[in-house]
N, C-alpha and C. Protein backbone atom coordinates (compact mmCIF):
# COMPACT_ATOMS: atom_id res chain seq x y z
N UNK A 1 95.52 113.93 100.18
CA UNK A 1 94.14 113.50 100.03
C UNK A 1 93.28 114.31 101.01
N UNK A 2 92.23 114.61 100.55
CA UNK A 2 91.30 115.81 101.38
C UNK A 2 89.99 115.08 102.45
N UNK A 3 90.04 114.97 103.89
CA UNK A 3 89.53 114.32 104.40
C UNK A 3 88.08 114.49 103.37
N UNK A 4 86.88 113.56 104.29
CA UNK A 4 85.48 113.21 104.18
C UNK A 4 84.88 114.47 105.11
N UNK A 5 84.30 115.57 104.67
CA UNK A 5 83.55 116.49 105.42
C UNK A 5 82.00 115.80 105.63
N UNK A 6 81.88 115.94 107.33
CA UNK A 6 81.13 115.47 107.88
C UNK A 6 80.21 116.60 108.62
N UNK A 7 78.63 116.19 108.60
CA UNK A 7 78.00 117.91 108.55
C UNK A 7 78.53 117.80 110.23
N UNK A 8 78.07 119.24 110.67
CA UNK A 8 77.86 119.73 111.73
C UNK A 8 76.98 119.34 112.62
N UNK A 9 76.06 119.16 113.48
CA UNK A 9 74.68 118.91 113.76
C UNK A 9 74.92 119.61 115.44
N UNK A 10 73.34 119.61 116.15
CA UNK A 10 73.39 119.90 117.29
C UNK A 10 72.01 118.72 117.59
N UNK A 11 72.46 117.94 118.25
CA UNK A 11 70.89 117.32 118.41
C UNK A 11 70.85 117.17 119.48
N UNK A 12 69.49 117.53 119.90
CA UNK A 12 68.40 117.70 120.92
C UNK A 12 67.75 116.57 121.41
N UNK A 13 67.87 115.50 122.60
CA UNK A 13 67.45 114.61 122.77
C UNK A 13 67.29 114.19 124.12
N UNK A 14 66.46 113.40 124.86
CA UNK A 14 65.59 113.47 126.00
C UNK A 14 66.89 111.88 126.68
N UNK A 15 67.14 112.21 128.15
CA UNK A 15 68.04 111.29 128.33
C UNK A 15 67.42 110.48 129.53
N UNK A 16 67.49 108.72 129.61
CA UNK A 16 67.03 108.13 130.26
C UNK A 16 67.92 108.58 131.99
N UNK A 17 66.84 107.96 132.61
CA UNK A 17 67.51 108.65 134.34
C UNK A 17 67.58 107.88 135.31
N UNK A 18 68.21 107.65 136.75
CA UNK A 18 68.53 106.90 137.54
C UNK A 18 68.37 107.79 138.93
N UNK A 19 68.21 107.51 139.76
CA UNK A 19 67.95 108.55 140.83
C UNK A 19 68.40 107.43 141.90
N UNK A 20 69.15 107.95 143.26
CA UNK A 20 68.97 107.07 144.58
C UNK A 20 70.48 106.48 144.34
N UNK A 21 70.56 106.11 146.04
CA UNK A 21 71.58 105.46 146.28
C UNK A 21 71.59 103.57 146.67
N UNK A 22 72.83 103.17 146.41
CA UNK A 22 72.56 101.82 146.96
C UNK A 22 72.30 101.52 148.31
N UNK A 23 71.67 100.30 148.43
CA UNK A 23 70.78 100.52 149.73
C UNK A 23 69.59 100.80 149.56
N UNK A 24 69.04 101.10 151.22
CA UNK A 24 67.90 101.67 151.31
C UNK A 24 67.80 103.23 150.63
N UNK A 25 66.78 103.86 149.92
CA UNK A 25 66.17 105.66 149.83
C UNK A 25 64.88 105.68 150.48
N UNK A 26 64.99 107.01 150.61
CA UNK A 26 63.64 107.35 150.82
C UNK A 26 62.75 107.75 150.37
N UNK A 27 61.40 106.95 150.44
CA UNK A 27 60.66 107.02 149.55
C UNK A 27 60.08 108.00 149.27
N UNK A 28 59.42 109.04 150.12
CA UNK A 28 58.95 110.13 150.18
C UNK A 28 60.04 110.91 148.98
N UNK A 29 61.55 111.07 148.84
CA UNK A 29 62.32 111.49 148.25
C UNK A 29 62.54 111.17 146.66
N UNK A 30 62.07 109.72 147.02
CA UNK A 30 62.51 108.96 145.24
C UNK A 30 60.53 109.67 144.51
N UNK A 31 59.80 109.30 145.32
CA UNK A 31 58.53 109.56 144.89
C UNK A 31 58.42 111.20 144.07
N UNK A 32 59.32 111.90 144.39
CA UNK A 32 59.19 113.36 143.99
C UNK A 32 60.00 113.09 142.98
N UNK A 33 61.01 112.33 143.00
CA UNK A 33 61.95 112.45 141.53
C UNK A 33 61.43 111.83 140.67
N UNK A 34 60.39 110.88 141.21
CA UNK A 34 60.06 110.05 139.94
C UNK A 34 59.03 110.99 138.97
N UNK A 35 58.21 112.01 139.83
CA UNK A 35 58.05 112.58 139.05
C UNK A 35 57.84 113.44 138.11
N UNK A 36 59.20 114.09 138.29
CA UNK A 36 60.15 114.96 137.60
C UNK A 36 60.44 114.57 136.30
N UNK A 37 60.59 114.84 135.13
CA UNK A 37 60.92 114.96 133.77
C UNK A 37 61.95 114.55 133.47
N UNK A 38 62.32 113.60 132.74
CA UNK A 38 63.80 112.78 131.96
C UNK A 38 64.37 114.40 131.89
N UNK A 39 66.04 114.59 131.86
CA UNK A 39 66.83 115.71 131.31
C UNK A 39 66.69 115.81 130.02
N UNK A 40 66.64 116.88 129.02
CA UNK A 40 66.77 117.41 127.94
C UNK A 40 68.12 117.34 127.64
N UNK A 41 68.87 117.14 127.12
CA UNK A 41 70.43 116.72 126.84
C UNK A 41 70.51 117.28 125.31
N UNK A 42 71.69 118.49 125.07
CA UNK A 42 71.97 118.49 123.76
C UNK A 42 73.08 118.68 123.68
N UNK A 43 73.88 118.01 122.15
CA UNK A 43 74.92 117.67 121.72
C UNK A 43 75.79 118.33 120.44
N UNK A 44 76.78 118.84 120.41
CA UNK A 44 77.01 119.18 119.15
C UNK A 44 78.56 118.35 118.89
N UNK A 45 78.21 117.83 116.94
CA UNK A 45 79.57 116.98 116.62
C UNK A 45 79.15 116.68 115.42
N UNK A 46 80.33 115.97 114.59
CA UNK A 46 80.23 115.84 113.51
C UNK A 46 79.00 114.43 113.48
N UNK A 47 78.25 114.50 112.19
CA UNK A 47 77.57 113.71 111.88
C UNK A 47 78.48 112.31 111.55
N UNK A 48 78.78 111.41 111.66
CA UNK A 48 79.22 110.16 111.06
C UNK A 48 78.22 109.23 110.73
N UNK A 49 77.16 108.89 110.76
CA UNK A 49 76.34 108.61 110.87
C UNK A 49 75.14 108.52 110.98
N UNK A 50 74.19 108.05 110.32
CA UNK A 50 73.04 107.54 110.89
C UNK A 50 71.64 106.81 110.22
N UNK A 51 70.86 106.31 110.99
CA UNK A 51 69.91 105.39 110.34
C UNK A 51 68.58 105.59 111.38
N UNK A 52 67.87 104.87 111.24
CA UNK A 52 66.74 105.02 111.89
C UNK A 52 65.92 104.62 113.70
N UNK A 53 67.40 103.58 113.54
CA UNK A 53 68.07 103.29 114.95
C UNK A 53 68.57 104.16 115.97
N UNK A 54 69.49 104.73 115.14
CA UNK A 54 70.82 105.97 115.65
C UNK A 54 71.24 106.63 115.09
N UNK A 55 71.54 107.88 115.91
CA UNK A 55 72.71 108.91 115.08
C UNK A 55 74.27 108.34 115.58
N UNK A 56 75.54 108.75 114.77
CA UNK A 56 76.19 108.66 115.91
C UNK A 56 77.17 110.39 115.46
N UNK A 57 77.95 110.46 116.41
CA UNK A 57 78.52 111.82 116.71
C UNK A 57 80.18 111.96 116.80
N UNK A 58 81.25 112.47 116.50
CA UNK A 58 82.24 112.35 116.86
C UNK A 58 82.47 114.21 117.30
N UNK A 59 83.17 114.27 118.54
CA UNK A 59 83.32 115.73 118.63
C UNK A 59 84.80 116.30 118.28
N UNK A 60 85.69 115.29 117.92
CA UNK A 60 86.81 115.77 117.33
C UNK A 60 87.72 114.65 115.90
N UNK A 61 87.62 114.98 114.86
CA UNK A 61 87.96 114.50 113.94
C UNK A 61 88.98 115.43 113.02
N UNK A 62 90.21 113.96 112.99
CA UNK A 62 91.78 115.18 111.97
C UNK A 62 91.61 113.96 110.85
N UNK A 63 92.81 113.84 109.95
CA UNK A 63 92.84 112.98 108.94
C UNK A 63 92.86 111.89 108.76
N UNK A 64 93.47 111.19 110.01
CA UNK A 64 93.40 109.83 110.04
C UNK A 64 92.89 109.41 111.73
N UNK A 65 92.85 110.46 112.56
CA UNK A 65 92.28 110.25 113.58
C UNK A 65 90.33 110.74 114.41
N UNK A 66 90.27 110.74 115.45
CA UNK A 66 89.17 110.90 115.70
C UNK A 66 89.14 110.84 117.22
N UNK A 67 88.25 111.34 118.03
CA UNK A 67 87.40 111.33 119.51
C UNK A 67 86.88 109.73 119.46
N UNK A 68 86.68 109.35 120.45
CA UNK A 68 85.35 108.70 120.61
C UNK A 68 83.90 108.62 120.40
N UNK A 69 83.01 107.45 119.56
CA UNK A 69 81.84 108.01 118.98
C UNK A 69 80.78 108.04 120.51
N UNK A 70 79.98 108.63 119.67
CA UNK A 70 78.75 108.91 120.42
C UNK A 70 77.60 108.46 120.36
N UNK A 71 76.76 107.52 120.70
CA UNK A 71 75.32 106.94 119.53
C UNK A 71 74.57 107.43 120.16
N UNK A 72 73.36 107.88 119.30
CA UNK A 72 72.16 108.26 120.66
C UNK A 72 71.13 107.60 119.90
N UNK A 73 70.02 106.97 120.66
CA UNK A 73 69.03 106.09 120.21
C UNK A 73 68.02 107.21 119.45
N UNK A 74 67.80 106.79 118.16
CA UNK A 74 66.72 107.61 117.51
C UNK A 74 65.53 108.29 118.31
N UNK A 75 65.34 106.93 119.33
CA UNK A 75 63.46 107.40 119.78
C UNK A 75 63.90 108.23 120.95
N UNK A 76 65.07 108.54 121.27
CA UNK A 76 65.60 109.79 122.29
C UNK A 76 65.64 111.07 121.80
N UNK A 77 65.64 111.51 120.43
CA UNK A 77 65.83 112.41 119.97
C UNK A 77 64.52 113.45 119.95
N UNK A 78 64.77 114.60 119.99
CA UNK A 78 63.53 115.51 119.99
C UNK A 78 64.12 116.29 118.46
N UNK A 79 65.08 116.79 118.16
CA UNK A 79 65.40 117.47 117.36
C UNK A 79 67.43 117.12 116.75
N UNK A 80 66.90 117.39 115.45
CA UNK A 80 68.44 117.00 114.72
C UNK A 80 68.53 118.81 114.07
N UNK A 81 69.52 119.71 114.91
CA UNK A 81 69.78 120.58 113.96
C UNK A 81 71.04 120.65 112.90
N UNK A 82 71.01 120.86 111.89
CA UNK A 82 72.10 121.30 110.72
C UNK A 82 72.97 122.48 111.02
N UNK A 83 73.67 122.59 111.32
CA UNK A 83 74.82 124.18 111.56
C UNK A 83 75.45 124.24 110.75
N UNK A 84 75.47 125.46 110.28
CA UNK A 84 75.99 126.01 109.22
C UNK A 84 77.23 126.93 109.53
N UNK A 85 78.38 127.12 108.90
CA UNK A 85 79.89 127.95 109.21
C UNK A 85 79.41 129.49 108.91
N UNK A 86 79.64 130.27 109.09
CA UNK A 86 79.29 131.33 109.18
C UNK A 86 79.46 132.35 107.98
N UNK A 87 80.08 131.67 106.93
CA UNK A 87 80.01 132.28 105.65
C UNK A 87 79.24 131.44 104.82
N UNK A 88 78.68 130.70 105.14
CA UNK A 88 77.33 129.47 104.50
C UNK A 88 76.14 130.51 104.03
């Protein structure tokens, strides 16, 4: 039986952030990170998924097995690209 081909994708998406240690920081220090820019985070994996909520992602899939998924919240996303195999 011939697995389920699942597209390719690379998606482009903005990642929530945490800065500082437990305890006291310093403020002068946290004040500059705060305002610094969320990371740009991008991903590439098979599509399994998705809806308007979420994508989700697997980065290694065989016939009856798989990686661990991946979800990323829709309103994180900046860009969903399609990749294509190289004789496409």
């Amino acid at each position: 039986m011939k697995a389920k081909v699942y597209p390719k994708v690379e998606v482009i998406w903005v990642d929530a952030e945490e800065q500082g240690n437990i305890g006291w920081n310093d403020l002068k220090e946290q004040s500059k990170c705060a305002k610094k820019p969320c990371p740009t985070m991008k991903n590439i994996g098979y599509e399994v998924y998705r809806d308007d909520k979420h994508i989700s992602l697997l980065h290694s899939i065989g016939e009856n097995e798989c990686s661990s998924v991946e979800k990323i919240p829709m309103h994180f996303i900046k860009d969903i690209i399609l990749l294509k195999e190289k004789d496409e």
